[in-house]
PDB file of N, CA and C in Angstrom:
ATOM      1  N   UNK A   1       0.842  -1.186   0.000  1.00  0.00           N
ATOM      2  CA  UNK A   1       0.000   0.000   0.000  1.00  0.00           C
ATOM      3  C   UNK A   1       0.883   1.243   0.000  1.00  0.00           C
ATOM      4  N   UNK A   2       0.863   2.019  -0.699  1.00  0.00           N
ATOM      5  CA  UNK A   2       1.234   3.538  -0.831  1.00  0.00           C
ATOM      6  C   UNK A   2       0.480   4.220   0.152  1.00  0.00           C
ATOM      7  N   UNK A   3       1.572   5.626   0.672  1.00  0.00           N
ATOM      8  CA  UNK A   3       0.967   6.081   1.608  1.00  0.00           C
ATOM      9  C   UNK A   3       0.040   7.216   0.864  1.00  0.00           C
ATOM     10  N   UNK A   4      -0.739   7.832   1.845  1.00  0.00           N
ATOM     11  CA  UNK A   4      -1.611   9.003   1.588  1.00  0.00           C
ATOM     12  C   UNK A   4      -0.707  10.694   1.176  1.00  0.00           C
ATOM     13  N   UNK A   5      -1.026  11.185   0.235  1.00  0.00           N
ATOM     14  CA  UNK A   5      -0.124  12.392   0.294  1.00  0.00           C
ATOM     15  C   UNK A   5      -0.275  13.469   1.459  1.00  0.00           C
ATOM     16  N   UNK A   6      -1.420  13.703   1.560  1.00  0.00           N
ATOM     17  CA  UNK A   6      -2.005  14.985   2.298  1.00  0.00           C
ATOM     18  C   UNK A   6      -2.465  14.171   3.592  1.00  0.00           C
ATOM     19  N   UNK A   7      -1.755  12.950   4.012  1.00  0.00           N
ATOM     20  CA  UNK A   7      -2.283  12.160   5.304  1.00  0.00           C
ATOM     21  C   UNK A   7      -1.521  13.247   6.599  1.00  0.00           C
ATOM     22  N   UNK A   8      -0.539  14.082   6.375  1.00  0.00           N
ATOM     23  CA  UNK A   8      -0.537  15.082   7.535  1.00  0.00           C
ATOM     24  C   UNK A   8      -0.963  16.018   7.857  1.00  0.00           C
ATOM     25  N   UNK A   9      -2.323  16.595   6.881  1.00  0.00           N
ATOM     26  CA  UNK A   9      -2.940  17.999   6.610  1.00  0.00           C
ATOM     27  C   UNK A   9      -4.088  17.418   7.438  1.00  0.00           C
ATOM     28  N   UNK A  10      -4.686  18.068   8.239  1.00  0.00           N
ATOM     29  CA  UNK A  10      -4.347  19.695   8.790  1.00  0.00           C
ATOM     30  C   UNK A  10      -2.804  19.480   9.804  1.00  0.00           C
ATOM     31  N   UNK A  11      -2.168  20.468   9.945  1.00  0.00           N
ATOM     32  CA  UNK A  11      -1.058  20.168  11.313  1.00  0.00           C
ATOM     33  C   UNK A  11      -1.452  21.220  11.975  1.00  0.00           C
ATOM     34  N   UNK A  12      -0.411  20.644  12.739  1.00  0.00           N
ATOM     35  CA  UNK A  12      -0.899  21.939  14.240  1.00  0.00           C
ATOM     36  C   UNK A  12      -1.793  21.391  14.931  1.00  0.00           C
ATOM     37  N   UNK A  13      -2.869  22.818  15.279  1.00  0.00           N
ATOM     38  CA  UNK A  13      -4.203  22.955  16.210  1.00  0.00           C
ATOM     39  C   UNK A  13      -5.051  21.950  15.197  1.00  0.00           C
ATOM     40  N   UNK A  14      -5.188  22.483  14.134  1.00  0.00           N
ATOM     41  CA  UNK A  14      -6.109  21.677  13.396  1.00  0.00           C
ATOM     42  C   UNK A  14      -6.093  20.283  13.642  1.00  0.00           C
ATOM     43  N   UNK A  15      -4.934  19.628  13.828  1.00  0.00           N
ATOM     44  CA  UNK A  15      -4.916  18.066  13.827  1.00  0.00           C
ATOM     45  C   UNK A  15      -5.548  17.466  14.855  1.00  0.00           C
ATOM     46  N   UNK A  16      -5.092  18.198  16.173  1.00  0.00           N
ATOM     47  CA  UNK A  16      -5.551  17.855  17.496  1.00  0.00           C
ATOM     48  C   UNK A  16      -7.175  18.170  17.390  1.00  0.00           C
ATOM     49  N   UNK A  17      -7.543  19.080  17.082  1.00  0.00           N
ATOM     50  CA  UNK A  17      -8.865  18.878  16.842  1.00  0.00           C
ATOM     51  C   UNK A  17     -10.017  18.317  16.207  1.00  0.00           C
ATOM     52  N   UNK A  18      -9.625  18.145  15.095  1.00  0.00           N
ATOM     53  CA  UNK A  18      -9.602  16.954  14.132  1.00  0.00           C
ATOM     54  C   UNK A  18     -10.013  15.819  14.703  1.00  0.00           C
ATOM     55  N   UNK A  19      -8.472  15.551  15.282  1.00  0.00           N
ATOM     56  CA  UNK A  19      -8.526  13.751  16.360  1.00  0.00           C
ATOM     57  C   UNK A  19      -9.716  13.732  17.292  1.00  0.00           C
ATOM     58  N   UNK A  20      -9.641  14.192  17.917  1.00  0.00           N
ATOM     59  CA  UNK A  20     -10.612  14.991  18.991  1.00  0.00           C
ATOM     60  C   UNK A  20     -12.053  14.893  18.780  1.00  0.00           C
ATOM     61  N   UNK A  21     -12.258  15.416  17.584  1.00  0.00           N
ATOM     62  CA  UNK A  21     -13.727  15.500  17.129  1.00  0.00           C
ATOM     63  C   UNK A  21     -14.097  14.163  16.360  1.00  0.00           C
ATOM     64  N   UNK A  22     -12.899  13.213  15.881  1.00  0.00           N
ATOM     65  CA  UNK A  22     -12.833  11.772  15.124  1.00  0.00           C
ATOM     66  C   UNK A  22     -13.489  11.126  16.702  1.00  0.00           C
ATOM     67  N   UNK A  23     -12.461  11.330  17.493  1.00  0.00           N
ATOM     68  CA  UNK A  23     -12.496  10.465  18.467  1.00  0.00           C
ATOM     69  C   UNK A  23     -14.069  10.359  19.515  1.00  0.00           C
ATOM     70  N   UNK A  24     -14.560  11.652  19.632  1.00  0.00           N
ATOM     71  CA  UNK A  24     -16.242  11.603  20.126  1.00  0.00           C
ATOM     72  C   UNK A  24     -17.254  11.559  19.001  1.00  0.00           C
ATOM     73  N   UNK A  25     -16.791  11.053  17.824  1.00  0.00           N
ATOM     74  CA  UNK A  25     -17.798  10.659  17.407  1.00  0.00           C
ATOM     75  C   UNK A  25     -18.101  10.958  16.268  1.00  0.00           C
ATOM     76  N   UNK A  26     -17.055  12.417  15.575  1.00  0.00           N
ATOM     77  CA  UNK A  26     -17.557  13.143  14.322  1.00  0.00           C
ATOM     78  C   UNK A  26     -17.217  12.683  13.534  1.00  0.00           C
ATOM     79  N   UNK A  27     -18.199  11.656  12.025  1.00  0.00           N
ATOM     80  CA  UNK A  27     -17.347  10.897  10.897  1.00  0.00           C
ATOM     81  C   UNK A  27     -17.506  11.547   9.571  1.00  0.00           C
ATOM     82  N   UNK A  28     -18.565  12.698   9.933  1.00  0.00           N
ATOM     83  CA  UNK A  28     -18.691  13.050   8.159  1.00  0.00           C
ATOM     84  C   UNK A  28     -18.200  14.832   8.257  1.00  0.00           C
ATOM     85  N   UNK A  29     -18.841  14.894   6.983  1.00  0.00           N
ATOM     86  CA  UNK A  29     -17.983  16.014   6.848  1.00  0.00           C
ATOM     87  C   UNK A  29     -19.287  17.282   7.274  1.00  0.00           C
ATOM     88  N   UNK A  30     -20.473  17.030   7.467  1.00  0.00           N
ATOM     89  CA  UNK A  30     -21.641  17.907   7.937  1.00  0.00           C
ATOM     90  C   UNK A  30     -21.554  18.144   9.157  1.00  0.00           C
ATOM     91  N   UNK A  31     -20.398  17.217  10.102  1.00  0.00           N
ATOM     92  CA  UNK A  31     -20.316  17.406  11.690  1.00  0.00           C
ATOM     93  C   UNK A  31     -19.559  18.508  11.985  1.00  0.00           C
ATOM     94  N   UNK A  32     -18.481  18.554  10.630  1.00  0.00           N
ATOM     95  CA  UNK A  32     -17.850  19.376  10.809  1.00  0.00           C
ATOM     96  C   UNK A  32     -18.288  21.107  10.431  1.00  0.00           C
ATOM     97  N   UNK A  33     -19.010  20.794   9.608  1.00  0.00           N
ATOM     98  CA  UNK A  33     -19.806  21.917   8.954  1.00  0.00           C
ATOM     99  C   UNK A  33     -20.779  22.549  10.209  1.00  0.00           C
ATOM    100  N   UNK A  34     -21.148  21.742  10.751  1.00  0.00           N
ATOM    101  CA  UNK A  34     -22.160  22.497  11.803  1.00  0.00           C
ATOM    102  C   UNK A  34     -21.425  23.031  13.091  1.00  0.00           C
ATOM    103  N   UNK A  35     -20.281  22.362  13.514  1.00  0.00           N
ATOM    104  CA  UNK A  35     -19.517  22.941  14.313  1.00  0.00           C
ATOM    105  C   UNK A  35     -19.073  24.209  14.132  1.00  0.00           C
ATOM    106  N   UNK A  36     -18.660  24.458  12.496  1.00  0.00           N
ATOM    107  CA  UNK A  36     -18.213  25.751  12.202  1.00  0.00           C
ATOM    108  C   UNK A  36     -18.897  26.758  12.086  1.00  0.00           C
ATOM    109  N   UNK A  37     -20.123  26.253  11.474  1.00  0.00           N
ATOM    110  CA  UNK A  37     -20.985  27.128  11.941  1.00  0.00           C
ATOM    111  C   UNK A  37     -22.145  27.538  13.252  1.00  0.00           C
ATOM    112  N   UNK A  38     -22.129  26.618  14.038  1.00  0.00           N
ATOM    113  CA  UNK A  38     -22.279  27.229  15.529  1.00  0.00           C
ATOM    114  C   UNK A  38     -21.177  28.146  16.114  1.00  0.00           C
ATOM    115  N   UNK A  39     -19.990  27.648  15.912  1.00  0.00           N
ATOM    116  CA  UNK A  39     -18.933  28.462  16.495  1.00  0.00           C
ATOM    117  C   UNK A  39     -18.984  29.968  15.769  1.00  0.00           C
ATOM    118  N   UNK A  40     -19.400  30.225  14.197  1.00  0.00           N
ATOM    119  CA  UNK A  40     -19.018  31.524  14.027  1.00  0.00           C
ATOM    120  C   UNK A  40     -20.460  32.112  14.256  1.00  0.00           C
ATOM    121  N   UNK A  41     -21.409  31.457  14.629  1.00  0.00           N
ATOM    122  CA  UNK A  41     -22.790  32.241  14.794  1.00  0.00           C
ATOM    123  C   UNK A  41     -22.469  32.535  16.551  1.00  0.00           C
ATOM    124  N   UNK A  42     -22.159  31.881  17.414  1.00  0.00           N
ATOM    125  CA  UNK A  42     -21.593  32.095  18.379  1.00  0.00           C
ATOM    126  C   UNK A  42     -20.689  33.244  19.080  1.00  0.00           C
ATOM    127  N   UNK A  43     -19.326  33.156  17.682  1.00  0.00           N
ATOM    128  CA  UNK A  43     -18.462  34.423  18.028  1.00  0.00           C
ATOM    129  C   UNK A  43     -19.085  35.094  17.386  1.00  0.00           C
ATOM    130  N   UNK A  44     -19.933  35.697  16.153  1.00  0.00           N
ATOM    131  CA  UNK A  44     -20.435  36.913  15.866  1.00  0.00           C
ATOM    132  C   UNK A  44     -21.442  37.655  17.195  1.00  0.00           C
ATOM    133  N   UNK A  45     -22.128  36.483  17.672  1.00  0.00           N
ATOM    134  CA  UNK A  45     -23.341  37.184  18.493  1.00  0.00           C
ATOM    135  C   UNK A  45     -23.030  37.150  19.950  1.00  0.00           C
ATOM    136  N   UNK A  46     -22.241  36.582  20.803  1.00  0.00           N
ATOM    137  CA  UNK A  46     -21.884  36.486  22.164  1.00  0.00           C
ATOM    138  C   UNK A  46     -20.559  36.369  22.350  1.00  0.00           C
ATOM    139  N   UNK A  47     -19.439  36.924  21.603  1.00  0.00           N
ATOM    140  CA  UNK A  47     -18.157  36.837  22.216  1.00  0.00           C
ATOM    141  C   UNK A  47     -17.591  37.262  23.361  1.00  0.00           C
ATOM    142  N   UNK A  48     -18.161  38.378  23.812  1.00  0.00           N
ATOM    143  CA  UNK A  48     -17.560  38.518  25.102  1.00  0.00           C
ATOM    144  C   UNK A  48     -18.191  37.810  26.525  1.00  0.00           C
ATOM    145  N   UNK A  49     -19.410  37.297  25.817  1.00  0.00           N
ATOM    146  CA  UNK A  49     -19.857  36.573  27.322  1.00  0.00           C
ATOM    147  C   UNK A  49     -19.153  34.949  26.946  1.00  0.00           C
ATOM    148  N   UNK A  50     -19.060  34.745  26.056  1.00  0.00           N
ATOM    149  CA  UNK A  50     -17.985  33.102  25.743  1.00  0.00           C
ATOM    150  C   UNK A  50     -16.625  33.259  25.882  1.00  0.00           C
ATOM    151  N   UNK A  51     -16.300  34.585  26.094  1.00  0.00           N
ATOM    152  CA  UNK A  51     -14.762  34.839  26.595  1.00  0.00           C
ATOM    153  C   UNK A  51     -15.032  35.008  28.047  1.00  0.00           C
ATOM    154  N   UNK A  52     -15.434  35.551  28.231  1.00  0.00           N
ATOM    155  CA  UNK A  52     -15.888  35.504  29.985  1.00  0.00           C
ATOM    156  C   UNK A  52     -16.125  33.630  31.000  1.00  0.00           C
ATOM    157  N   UNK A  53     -16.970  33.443  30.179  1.00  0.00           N
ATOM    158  CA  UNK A  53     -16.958  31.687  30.392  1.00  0.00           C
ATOM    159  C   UNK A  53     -15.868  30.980  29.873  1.00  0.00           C
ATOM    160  N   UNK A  54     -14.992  31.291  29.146  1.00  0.00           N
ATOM    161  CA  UNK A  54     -13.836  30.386  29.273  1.00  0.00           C
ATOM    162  C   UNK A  54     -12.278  30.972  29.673  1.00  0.00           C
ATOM    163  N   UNK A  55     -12.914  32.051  30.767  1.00  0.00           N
ATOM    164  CA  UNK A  55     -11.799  32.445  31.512  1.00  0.00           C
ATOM    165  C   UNK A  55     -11.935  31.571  32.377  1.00  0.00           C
ATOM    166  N   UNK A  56     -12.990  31.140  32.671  1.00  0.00           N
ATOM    167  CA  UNK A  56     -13.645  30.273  33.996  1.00  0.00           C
ATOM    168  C   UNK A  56     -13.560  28.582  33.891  1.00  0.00           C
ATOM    169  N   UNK A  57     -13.387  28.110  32.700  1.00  0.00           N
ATOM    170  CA  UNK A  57     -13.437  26.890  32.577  1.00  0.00           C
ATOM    171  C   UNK A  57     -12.109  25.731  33.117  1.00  0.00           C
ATOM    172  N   UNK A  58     -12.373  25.157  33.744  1.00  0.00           N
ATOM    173  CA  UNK A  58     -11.390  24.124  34.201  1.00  0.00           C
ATOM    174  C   UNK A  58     -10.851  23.361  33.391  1.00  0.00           C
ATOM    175  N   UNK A  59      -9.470  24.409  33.903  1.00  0.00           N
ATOM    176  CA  UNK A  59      -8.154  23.647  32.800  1.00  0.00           C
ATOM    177  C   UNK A  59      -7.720  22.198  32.659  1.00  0.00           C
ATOM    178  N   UNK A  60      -8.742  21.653  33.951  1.00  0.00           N
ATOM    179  CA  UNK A  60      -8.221  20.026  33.910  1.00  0.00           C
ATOM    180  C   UNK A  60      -8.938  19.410  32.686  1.00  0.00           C
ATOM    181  N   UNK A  61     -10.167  20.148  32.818  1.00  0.00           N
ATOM    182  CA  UNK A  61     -10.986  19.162  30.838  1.00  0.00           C
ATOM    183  C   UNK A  61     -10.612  19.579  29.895  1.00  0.00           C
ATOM    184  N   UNK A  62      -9.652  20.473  30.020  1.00  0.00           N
ATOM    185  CA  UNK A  62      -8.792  20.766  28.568  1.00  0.00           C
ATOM    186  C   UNK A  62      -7.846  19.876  28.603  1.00  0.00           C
ATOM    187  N   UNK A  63      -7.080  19.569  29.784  1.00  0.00           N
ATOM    188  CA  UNK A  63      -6.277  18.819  29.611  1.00  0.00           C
ATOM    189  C   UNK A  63      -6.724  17.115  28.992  1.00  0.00           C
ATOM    190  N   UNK A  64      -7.756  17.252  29.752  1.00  0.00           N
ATOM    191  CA  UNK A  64      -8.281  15.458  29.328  1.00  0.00           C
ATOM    192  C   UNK A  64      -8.291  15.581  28.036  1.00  0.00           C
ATOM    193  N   UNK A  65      -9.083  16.630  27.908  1.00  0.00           N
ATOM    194  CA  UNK A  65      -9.336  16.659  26.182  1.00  0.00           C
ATOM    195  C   UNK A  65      -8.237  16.628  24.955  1.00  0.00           C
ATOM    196  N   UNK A  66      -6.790  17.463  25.418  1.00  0.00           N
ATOM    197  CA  UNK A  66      -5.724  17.547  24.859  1.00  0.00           C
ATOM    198  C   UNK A  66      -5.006  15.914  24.919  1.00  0.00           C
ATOM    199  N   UNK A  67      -5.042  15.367  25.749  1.00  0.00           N
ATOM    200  CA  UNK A  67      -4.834  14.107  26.075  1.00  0.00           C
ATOM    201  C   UNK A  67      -5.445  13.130  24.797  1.00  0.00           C
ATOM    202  N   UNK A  68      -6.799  13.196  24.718  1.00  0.00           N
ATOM    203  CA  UNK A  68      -7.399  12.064  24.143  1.00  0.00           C
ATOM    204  C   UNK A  68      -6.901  12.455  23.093  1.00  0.00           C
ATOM    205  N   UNK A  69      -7.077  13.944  22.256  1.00  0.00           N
ATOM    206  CA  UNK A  69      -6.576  13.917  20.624  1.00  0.00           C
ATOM    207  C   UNK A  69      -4.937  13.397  20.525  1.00  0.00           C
ATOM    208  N   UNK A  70      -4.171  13.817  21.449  1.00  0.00           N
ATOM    209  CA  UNK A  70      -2.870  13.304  21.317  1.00  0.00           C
ATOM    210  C   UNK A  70      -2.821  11.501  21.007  1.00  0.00           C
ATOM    211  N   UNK A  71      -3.829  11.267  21.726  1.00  0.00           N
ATOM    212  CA  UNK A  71      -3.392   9.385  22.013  1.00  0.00           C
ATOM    213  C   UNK A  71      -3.858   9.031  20.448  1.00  0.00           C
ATOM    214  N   UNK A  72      -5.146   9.646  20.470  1.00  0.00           N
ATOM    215  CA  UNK A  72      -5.626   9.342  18.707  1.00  0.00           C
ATOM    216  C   UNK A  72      -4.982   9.774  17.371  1.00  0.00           C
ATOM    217  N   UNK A  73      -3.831  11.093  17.554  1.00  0.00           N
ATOM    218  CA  UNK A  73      -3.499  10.964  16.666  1.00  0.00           C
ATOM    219  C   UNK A  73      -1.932  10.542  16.697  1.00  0.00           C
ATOM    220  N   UNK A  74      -1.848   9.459  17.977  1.00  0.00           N
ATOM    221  CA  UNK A  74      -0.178   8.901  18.680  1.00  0.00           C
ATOM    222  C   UNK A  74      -0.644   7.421  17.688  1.00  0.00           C
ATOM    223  N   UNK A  75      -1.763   6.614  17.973  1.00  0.00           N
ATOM    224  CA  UNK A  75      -2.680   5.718  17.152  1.00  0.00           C
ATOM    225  C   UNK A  75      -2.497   5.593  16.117  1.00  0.00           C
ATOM    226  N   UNK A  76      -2.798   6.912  15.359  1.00  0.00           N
ATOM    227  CA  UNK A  76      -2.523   7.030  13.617  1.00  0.00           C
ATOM    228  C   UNK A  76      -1.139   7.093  12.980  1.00  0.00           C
ATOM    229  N   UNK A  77      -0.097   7.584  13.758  1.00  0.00           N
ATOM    230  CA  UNK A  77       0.910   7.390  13.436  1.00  0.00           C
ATOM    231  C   UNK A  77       1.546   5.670  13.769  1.00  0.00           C
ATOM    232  N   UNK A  78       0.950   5.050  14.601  1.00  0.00           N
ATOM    233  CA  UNK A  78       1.534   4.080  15.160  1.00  0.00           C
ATOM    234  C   UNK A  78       0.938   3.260  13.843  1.00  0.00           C
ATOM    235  N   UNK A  79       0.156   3.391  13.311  1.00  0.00           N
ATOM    236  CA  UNK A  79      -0.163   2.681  12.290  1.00  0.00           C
ATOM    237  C   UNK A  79       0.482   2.724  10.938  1.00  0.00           C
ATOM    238  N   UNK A  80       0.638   3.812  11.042  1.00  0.00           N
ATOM    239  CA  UNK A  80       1.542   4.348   9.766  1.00  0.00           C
ATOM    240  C   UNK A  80       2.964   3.536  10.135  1.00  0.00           C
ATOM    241  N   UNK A  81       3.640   3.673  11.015  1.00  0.00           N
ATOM    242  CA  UNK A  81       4.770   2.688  11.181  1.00  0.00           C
ATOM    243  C   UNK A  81       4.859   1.673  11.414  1.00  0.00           C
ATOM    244  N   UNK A  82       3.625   0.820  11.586  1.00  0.00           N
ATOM    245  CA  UNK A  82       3.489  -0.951  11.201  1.00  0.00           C
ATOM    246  C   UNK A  82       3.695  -0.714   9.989  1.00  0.00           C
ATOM    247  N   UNK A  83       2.771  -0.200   9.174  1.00  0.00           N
ATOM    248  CA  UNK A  83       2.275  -0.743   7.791  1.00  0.00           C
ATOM    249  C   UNK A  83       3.544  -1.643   7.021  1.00  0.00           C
ATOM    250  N   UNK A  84       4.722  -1.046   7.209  1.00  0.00           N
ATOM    251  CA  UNK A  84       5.438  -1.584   6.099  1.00  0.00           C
ATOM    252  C   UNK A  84       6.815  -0.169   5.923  1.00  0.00           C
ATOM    253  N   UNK A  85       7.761  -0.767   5.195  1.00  0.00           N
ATOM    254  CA  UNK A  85       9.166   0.034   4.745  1.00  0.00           C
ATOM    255  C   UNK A  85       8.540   1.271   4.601  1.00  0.00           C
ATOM    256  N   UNK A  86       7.924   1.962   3.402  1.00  0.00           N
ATOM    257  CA  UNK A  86       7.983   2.921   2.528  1.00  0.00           C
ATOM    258  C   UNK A  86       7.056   3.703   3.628  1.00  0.00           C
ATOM    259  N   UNK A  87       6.247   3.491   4.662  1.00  0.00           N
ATOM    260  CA  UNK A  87       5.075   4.415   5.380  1.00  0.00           C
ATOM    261  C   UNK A  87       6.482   5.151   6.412  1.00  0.00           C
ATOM    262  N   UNK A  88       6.611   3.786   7.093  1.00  0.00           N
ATOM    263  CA  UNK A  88       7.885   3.592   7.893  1.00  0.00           C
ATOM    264  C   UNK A  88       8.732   5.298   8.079  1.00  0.00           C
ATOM    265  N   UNK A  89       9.751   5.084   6.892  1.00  0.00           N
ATOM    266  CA  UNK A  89      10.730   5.891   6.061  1.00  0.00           C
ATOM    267  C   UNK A  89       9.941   7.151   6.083  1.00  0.00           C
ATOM    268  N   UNK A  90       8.899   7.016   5.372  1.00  0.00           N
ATOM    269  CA  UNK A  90       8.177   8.321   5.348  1.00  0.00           C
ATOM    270  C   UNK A  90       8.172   9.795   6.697  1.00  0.00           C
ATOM    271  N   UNK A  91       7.046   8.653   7.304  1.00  0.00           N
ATOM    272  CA  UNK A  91       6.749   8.877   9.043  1.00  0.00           C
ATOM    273  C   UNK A  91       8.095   9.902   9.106  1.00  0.00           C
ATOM    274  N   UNK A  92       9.474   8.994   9.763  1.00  0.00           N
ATOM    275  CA  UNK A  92      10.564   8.939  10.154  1.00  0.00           C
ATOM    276  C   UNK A  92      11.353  10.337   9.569  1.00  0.00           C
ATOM    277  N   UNK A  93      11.053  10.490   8.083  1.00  0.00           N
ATOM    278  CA  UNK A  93      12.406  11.212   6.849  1.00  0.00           C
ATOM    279  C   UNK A  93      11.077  12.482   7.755  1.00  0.00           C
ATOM    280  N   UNK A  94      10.192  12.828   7.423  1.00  0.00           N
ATOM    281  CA  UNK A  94       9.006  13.928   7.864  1.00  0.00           C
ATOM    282  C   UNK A  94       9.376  14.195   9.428  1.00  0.00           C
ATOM    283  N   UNK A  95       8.696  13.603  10.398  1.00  0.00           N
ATOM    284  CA  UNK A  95       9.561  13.775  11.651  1.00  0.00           C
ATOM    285  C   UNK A  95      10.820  14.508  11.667  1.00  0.00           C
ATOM    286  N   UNK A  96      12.536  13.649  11.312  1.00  0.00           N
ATOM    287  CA  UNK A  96      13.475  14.392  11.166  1.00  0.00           C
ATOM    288  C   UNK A  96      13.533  15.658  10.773  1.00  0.00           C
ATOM    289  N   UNK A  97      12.880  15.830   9.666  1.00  0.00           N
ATOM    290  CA  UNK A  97      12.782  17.386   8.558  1.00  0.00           C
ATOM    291  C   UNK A  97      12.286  18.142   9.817  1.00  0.00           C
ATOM    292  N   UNK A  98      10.975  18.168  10.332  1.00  0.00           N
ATOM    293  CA  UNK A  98       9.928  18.978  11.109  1.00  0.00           C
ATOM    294  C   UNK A  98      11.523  19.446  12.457  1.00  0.00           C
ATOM    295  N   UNK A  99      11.763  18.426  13.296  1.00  0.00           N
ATOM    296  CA  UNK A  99      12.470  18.406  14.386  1.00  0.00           C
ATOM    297  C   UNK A  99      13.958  19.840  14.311  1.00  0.00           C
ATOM    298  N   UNK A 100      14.261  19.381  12.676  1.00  0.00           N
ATOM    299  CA  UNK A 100      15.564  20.012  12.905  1.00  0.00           C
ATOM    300  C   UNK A 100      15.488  21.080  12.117  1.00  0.00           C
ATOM    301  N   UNK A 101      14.714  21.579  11.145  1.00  0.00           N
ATOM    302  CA  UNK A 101      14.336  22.742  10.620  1.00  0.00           C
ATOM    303  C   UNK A 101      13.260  23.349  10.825  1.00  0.00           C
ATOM    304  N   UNK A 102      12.223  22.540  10.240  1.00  0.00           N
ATOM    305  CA  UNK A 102      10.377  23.897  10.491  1.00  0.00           C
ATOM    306  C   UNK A 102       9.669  22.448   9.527  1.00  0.00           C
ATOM    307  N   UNK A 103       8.083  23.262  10.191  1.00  0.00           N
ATOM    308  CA  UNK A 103       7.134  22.636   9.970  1.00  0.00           C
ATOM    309  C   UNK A 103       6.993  22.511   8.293  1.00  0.00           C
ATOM    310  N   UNK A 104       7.433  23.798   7.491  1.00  0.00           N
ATOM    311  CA  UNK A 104       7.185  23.434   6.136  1.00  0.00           C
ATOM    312  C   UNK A 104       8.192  22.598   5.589  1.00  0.00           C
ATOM    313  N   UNK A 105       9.427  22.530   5.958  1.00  0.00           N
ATOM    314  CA  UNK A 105      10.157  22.004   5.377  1.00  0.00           C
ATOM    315  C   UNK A 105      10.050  20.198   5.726  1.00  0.00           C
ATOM    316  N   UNK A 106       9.356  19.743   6.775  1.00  0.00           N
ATOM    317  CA  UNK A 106       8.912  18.348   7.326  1.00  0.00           C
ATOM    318  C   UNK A 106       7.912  18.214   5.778  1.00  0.00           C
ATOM    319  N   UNK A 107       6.890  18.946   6.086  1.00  0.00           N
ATOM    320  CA  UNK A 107       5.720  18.644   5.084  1.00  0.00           C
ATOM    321  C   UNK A 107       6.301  18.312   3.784  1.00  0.00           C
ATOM    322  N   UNK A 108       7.102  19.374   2.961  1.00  0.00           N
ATOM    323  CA  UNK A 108       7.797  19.048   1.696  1.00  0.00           C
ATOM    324  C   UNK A 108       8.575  17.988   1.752  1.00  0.00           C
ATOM    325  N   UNK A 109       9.135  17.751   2.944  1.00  0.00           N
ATOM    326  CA  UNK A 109      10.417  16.405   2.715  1.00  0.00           C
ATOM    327  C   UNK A 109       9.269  15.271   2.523  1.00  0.00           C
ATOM    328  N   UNK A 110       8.171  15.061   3.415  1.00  0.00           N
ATOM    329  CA  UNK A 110       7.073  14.234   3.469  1.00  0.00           C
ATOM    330  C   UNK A 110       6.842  14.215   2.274  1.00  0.00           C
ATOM    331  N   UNK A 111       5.911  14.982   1.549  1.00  0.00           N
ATOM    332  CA  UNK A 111       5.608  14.964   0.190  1.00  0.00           C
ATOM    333  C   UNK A 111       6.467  14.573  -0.554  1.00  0.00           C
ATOM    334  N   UNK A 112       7.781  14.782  -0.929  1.00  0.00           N
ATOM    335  CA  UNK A 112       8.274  14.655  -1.986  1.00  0.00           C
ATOM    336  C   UNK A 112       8.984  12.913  -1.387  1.00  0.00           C
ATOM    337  N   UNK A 113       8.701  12.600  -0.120  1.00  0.00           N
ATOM    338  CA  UNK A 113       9.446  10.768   0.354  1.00  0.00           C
ATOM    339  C   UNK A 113       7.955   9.837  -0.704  1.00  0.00           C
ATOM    340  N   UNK A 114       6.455  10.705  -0.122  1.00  0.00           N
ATOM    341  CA  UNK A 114       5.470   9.850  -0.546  1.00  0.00           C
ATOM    342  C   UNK A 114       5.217   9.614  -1.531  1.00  0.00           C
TER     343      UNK A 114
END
């Protein structure tokens, strides 16, 4: 099996959230659509009282929460490095790139290994 090209897009915040929203439950792409749009009907019409409430919110369920997307997307990589040589290499050559230069230059080394 060949790997996926764009299997590291979104990075960053996006990914963790992503995992996050995979992981309670969100599989299509309308889950995601409605999230985005509650959230910007949300920040257009009550931002300062939803900034006010999450001055207040307990940092420990962020943490759980930061937790679970990490393990799910610790999961997806762990899979990617069973699969076989060429995922393997990939994973690994991307990693190195990201670690010792920058995030774009991981992505391009990625792309151009896959």
């Amino acid at each position: 099996s060949s790997p996926r090209w764009f299997g590291g897009l979104p990075m960053c915040h996006g990914a963790g959230g992503l995992a996050g929203q995979h992981r309670f439950g969100a599989r299509t792409n309308l889950s995601i659509i409605v999230l985005g749009t509650i959230k910007f009907i949300l920040g257009m019409c009550l931002s300062a009282a939803i900034l006010q409430i999450f001055r207040y919110f307990p940092q420990g369920i962020l943490a759980a929460l930061l937790a679970v997307s990490s393990f799910e997307l610790a999961i997806a990589s762990r899979t990617a490095m069973t699969e076989g040589g060429d995922s393997a290499r990939m994973c690994l050559l991307t990693a190195c790139f990201t670690l010792f230069f920058n995030t774009a230059v991981g992505f391009c080394a990625g792309l151009v290994c896959a």
